[in-house]
PDB file of N, CA and C in Angstrom:
ATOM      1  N   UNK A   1      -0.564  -2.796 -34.530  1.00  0.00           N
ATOM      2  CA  UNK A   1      -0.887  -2.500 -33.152  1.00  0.00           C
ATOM      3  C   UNK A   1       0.100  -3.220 -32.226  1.00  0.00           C
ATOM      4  N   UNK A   2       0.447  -4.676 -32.159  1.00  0.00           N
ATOM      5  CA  UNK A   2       1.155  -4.840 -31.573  1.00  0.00           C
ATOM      6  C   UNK A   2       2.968  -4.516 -31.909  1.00  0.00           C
ATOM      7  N   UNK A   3       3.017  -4.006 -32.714  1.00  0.00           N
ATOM      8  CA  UNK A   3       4.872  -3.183 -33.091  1.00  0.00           C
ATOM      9  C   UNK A   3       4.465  -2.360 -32.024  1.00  0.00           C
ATOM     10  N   UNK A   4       3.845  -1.612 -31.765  1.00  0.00           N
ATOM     11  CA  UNK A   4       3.590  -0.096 -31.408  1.00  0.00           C
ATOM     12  C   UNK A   4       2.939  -0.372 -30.028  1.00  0.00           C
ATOM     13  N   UNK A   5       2.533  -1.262 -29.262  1.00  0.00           N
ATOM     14  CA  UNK A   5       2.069  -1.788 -28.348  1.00  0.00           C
ATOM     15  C   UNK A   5       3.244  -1.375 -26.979  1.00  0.00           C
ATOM     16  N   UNK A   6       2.963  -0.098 -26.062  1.00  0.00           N
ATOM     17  CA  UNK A   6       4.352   0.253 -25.252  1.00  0.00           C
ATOM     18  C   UNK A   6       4.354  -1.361 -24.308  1.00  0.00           C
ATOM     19  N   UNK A   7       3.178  -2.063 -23.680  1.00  0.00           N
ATOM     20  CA  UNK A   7       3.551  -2.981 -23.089  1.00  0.00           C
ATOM     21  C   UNK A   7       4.454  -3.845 -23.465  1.00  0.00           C
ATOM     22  N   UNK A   8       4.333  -4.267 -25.046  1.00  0.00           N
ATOM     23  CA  UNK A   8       5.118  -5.469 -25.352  1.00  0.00           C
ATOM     24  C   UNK A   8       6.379  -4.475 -25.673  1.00  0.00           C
ATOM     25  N   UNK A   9       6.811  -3.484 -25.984  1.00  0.00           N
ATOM     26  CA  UNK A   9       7.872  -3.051 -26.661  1.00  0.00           C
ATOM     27  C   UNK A   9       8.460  -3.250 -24.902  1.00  0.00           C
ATOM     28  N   UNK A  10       8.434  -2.774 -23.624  1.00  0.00           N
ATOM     29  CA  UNK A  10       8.810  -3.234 -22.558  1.00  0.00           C
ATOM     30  C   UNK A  10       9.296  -4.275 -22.690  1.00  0.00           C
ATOM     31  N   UNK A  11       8.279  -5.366 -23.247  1.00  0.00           N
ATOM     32  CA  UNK A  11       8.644  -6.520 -22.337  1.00  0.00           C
ATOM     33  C   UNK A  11      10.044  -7.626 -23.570  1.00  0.00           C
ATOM     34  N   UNK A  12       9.761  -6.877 -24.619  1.00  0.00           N
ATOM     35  CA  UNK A  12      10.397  -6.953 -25.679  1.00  0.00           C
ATOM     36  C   UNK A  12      12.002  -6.686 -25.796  1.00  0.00           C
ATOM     37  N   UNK A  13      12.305  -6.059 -24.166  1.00  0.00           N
ATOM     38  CA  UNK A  13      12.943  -5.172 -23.639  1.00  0.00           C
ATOM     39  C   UNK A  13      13.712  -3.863 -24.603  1.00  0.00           C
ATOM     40  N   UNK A  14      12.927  -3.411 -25.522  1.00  0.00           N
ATOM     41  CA  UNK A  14      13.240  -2.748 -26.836  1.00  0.00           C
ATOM     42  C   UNK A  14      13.794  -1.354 -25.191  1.00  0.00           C
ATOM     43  N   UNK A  15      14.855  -0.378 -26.531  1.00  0.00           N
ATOM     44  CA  UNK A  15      15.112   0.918 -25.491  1.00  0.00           C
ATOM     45  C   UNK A  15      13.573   1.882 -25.821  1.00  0.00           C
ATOM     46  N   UNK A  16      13.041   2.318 -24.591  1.00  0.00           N
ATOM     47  CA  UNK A  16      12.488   3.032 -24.649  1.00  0.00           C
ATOM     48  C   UNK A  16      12.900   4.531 -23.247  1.00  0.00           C
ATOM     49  N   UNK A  17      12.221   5.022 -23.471  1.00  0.00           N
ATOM     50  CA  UNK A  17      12.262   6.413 -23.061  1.00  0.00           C
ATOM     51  C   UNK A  17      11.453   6.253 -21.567  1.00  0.00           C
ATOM     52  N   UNK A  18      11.820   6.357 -20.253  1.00  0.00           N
ATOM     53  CA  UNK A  18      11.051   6.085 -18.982  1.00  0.00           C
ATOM     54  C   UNK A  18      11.141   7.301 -18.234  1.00  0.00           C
ATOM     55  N   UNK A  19      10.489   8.333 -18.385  1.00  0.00           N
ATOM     56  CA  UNK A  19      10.198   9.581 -17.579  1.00  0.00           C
ATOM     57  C   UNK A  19       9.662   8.877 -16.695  1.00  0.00           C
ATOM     58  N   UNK A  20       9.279   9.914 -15.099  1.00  0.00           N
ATOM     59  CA  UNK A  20       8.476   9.149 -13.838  1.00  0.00           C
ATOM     60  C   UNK A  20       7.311   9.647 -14.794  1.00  0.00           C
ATOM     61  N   UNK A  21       6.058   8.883 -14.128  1.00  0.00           N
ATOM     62  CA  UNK A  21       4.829   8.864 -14.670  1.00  0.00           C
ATOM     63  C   UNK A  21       4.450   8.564 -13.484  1.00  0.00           C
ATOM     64  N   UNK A  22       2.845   8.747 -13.907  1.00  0.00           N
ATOM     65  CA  UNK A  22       1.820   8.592 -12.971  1.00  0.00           C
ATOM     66  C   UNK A  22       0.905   7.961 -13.701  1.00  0.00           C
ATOM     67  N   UNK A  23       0.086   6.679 -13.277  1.00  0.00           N
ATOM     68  CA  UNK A  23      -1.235   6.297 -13.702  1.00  0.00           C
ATOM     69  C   UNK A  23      -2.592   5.983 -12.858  1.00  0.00           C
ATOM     70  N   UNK A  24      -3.518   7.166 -13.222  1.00  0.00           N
ATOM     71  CA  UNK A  24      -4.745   7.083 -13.000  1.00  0.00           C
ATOM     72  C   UNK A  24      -5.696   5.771 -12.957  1.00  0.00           C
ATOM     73  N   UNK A  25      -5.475   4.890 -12.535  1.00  0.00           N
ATOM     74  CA  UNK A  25      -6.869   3.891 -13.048  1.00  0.00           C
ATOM     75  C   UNK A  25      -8.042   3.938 -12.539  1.00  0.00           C
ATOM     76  N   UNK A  26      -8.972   4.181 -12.906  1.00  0.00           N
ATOM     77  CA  UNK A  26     -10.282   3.972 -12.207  1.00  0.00           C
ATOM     78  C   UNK A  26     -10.755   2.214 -11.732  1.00  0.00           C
ATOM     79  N   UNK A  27     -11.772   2.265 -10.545  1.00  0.00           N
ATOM     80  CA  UNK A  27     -11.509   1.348 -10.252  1.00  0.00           C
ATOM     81  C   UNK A  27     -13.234   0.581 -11.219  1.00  0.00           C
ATOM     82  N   UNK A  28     -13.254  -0.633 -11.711  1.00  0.00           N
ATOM     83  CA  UNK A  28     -13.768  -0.898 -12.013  1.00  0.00           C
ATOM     84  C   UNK A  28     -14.179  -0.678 -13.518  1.00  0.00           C
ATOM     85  N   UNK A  29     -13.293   0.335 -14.248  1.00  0.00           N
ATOM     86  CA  UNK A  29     -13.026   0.687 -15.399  1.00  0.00           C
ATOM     87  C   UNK A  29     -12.493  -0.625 -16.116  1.00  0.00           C
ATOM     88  N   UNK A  30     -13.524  -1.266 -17.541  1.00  0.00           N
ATOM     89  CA  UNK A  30     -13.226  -2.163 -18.409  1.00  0.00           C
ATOM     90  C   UNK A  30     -12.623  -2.173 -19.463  1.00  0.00           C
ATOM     91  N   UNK A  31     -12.407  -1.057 -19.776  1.00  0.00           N
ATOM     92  CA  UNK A  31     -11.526  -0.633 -20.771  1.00  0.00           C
ATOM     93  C   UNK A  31     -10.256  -1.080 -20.857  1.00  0.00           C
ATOM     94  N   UNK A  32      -9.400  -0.592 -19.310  1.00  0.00           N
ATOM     95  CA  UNK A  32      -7.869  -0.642 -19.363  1.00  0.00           C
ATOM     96  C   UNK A  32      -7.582  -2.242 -18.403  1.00  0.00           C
ATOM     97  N   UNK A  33      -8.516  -1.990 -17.142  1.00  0.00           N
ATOM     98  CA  UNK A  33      -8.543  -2.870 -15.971  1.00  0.00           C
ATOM     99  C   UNK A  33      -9.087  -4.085 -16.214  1.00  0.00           C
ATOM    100  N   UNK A  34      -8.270  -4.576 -16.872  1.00  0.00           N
ATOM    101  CA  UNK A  34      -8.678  -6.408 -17.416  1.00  0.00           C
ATOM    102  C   UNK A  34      -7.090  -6.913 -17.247  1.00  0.00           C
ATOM    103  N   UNK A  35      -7.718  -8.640 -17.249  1.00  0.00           N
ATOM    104  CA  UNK A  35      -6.639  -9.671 -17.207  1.00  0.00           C
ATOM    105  C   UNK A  35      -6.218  -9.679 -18.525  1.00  0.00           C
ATOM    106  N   UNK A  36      -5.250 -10.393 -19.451  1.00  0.00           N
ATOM    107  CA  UNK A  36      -4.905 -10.282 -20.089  1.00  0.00           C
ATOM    108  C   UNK A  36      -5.103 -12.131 -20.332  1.00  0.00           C
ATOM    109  N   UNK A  37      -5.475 -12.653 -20.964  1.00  0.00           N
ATOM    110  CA  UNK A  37      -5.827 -13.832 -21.097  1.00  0.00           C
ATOM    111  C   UNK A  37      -4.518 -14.779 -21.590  1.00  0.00           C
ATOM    112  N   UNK A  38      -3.605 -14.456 -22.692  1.00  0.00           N
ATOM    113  CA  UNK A  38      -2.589 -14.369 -23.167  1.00  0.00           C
ATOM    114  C   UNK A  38      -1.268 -14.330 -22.940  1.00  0.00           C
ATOM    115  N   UNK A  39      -1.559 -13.469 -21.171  1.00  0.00           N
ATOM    116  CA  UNK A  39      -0.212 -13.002 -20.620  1.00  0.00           C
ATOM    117  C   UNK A  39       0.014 -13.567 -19.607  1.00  0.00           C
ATOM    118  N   UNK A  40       1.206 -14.344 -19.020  1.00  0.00           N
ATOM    119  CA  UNK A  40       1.754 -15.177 -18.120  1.00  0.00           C
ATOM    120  C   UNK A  40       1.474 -14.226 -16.585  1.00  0.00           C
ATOM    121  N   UNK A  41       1.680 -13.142 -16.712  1.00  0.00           N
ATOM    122  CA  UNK A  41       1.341 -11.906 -15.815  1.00  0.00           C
ATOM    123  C   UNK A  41       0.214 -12.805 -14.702  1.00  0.00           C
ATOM    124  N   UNK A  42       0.486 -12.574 -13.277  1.00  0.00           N
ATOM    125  CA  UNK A  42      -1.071 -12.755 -12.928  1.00  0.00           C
ATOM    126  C   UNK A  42      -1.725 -11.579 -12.542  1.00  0.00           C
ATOM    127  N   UNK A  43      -1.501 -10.514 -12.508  1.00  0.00           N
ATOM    128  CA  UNK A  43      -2.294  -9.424 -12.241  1.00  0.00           C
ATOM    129  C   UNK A  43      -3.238  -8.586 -13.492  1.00  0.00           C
ATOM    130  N   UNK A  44      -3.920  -7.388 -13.754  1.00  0.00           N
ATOM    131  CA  UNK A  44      -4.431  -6.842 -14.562  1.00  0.00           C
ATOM    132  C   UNK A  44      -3.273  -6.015 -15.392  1.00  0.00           C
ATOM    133  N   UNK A  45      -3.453  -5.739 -16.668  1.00  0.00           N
ATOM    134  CA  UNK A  45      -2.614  -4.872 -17.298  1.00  0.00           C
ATOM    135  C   UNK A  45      -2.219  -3.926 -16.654  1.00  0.00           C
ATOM    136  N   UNK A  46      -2.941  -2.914 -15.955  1.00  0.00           N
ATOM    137  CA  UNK A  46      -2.265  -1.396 -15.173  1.00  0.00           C
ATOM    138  C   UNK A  46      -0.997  -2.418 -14.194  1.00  0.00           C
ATOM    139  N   UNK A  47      -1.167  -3.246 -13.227  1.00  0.00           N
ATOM    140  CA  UNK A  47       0.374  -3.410 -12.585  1.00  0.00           C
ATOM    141  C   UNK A  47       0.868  -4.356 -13.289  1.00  0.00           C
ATOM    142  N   UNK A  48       0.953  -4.770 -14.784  1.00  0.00           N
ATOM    143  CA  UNK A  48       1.428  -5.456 -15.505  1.00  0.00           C
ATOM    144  C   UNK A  48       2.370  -4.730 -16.014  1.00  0.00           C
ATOM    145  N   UNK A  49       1.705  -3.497 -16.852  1.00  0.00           N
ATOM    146  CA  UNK A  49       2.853  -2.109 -17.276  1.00  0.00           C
ATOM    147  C   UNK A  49       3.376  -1.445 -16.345  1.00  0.00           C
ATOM    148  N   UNK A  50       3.261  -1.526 -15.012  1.00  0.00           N
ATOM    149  CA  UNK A  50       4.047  -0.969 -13.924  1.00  0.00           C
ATOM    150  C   UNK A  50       5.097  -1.531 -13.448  1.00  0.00           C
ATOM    151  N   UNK A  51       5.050  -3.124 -13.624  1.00  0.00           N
ATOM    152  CA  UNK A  51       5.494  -3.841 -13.209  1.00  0.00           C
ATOM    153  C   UNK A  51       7.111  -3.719 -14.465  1.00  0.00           C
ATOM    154  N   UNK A  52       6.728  -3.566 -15.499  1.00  0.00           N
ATOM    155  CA  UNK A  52       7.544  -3.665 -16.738  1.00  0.00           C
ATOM    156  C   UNK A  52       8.097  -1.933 -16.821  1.00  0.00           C
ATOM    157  N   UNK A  53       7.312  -1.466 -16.550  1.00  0.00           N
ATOM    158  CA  UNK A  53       7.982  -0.031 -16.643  1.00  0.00           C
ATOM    159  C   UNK A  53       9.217   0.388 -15.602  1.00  0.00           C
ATOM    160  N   UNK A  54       9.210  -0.324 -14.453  1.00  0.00           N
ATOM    161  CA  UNK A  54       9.791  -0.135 -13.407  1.00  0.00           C
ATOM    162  C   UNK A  54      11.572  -1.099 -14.459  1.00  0.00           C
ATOM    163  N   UNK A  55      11.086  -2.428 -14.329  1.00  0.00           N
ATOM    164  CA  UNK A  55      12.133  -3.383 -14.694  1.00  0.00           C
ATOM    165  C   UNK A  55      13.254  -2.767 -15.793  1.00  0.00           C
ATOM    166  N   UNK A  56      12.553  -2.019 -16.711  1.00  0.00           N
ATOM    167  CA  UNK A  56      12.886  -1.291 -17.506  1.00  0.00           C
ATOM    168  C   UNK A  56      13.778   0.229 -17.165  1.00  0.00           C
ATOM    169  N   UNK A  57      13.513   0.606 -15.913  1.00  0.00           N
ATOM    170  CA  UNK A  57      14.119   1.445 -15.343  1.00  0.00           C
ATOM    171  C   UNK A  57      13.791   2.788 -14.760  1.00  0.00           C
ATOM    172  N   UNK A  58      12.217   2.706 -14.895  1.00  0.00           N
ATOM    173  CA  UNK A  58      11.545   3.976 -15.168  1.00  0.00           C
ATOM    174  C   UNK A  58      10.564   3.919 -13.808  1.00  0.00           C
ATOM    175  N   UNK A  59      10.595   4.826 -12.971  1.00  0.00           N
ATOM    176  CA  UNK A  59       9.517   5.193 -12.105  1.00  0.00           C
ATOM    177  C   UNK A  59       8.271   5.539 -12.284  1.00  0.00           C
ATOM    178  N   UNK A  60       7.141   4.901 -11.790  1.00  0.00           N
ATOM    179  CA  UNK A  60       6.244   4.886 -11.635  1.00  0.00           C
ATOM    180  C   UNK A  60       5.189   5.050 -10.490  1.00  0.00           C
ATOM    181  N   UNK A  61       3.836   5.527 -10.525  1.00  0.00           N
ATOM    182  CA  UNK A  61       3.344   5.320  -9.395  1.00  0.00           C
ATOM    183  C   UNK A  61       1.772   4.554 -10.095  1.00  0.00           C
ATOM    184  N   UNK A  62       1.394   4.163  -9.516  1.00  0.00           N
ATOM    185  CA  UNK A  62      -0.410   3.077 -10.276  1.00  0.00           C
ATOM    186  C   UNK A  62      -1.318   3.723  -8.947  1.00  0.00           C
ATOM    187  N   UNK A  63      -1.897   4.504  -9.461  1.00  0.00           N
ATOM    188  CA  UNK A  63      -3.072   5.201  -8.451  1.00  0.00           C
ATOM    189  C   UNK A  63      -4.465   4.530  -8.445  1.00  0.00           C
ATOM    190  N   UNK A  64      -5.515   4.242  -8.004  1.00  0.00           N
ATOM    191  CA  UNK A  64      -6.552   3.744  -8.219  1.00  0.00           C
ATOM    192  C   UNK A  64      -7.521   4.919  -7.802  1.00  0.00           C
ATOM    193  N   UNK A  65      -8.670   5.623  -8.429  1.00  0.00           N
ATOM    194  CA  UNK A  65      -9.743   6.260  -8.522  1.00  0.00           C
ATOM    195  C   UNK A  65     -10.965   5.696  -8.292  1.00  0.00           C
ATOM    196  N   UNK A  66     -11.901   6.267  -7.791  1.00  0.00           N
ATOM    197  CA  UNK A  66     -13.312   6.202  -7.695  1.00  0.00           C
ATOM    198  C   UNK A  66     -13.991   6.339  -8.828  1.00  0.00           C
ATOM    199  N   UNK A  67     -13.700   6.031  -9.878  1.00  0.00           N
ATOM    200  CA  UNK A  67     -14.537   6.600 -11.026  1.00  0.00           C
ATOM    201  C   UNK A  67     -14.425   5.344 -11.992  1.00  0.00           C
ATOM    202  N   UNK A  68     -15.376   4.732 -12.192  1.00  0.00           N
ATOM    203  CA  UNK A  68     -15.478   4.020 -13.520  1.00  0.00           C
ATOM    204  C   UNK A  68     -15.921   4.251 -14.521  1.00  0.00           C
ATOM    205  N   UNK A  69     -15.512   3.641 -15.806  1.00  0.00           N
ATOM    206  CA  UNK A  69     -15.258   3.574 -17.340  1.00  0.00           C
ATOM    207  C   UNK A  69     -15.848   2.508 -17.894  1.00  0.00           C
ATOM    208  N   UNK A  70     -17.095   2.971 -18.928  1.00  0.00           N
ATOM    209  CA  UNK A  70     -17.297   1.527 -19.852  1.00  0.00           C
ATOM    210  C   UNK A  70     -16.757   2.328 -21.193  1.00  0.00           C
ATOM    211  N   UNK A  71     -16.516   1.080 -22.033  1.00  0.00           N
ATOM    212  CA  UNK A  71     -16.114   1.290 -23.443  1.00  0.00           C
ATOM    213  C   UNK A  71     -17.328   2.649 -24.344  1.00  0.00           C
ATOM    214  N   UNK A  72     -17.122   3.723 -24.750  1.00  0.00           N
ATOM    215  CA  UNK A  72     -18.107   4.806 -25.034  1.00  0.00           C
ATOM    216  C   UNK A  72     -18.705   5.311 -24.469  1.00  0.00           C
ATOM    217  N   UNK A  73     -17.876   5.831 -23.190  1.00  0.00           N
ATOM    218  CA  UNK A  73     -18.431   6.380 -21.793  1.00  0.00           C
ATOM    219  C   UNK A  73     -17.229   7.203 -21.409  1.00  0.00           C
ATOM    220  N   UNK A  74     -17.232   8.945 -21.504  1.00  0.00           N
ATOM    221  CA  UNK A  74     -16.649   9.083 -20.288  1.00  0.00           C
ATOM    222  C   UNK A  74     -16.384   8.713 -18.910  1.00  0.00           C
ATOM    223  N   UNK A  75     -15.567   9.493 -18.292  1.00  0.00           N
ATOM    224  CA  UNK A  75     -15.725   8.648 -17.286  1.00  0.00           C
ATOM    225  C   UNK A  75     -16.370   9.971 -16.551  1.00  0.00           C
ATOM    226  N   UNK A  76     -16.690   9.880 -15.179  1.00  0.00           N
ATOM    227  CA  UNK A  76     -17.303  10.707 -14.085  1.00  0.00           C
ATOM    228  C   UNK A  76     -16.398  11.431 -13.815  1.00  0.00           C
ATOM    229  N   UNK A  77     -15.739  12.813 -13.556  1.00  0.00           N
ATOM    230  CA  UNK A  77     -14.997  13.283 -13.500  1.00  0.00           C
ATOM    231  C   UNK A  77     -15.114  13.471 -12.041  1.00  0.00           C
ATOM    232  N   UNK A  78     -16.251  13.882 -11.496  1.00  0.00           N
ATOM    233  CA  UNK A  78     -17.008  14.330 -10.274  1.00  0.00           C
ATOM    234  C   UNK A  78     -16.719  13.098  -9.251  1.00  0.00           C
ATOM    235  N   UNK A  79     -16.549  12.282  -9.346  1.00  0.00           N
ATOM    236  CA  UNK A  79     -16.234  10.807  -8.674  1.00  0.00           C
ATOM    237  C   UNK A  79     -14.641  10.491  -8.654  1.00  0.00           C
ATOM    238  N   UNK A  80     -13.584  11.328  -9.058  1.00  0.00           N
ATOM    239  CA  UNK A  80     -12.241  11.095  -9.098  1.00  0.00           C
ATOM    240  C   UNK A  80     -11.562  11.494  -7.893  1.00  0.00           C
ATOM    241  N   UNK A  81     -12.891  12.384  -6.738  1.00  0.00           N
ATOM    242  CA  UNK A  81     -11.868  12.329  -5.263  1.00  0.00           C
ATOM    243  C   UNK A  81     -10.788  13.726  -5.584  1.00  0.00           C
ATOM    244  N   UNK A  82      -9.302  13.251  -4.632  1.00  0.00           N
ATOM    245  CA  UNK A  82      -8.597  14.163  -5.084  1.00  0.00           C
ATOM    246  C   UNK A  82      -7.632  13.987  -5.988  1.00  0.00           C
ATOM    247  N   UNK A  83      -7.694  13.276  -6.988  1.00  0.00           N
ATOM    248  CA  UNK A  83      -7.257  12.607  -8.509  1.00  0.00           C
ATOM    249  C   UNK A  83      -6.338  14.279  -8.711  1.00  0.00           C
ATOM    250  N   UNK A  84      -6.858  15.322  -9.029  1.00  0.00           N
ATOM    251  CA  UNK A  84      -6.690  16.166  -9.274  1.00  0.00           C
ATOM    252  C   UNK A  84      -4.682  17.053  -8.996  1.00  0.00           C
ATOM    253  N   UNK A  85      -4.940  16.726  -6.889  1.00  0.00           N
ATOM    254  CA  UNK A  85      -4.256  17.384  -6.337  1.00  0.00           C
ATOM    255  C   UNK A  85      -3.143  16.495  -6.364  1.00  0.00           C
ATOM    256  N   UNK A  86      -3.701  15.240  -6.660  1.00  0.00           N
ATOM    257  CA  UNK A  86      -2.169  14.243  -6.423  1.00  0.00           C
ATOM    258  C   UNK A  86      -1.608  13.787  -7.628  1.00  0.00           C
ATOM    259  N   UNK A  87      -2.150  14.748  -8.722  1.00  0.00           N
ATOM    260  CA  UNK A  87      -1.421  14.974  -9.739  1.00  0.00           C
ATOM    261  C   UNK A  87      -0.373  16.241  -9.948  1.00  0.00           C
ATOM    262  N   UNK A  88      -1.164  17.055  -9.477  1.00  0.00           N
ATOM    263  CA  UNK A  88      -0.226  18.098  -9.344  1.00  0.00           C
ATOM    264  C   UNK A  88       0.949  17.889  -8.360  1.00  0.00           C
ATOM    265  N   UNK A  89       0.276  17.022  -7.312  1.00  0.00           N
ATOM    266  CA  UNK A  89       2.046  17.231  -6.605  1.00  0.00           C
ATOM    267  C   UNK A  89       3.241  16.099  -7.043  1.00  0.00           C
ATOM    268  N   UNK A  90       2.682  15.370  -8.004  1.00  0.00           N
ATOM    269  CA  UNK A  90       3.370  14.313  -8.355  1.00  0.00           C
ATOM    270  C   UNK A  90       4.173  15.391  -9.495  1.00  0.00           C
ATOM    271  N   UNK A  91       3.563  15.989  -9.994  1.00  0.00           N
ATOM    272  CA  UNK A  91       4.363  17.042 -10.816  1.00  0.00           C
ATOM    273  C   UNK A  91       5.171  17.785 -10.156  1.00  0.00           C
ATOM    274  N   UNK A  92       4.806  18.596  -9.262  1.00  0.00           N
ATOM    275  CA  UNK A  92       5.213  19.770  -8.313  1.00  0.00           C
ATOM    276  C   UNK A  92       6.772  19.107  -8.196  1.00  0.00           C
ATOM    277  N   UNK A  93       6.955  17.821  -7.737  1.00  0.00           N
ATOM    278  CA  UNK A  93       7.756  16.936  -7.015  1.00  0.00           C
ATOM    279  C   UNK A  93       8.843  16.355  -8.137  1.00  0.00           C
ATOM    280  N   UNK A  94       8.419  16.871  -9.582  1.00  0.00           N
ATOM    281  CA  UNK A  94       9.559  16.420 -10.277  1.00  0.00           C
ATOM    282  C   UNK A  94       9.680  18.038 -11.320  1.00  0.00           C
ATOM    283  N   UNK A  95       9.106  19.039 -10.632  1.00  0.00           N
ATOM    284  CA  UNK A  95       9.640  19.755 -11.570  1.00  0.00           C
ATOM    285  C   UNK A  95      10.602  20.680 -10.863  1.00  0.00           C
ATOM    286  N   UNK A  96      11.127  21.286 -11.702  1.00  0.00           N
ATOM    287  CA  UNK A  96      12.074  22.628 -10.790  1.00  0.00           C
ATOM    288  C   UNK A  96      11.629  24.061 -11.432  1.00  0.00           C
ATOM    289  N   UNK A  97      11.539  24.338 -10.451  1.00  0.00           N
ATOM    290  CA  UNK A  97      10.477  25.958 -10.446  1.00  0.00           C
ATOM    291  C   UNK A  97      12.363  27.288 -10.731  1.00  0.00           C
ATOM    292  N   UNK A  98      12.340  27.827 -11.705  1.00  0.00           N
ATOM    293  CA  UNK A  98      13.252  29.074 -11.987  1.00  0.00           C
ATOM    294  C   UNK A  98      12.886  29.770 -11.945  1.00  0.00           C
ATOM    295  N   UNK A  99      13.483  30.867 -10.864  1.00  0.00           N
ATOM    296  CA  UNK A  99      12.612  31.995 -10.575  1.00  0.00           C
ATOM    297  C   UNK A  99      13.573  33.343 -11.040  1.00  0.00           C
TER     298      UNK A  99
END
């Protein structure tokens, strides 16, 4: 798990592959949205890997949602706001349309 771990392979500064991305976090979600006890970092993992994804060379955006997550829980889909539309234009905005 940790070979294969994209945070540490970042910070590992191994070459990896940095398309723009987008990340969803819900707010209050325990799953992803924790400190890292271990890690010199002072923020939570989501702007920890943002923080490293960027350094690394790769664009990013860290969105925060209305919707929380426990461990064996979907999450609320209905509570994500417009999660939806500002995905699509984050796409819209890096793709090129051939007509």
């Amino acid at each position: 798990m940790e070979e294969a771990n994209p945070m540490l392979a970042l910070e590992r500064d191994e070459t990896v592959r940095t398309p723009p991305a987008i990340w969803f976090q819900g707010r209050g979600e325990t799953l992803h949205d924790y400190k890292d006890v271990e890690s010199s970092f002072n923020g939570n993992e989501p702007q920890r890997f943002v923080e490293n994804y960027r350094k690394a060379g790769g664009e990013i955006t860290l969105e925060y949602i209305e919707a929380d997550r426990h461990a064996g829980h979907s999450p609320d889909l209905s509570k994500t706001g417009d999660m939806f539309e500002r995905m699509v234009a984050f796409v819209h905005r890096r793709i090129r349309v051939e007509r």
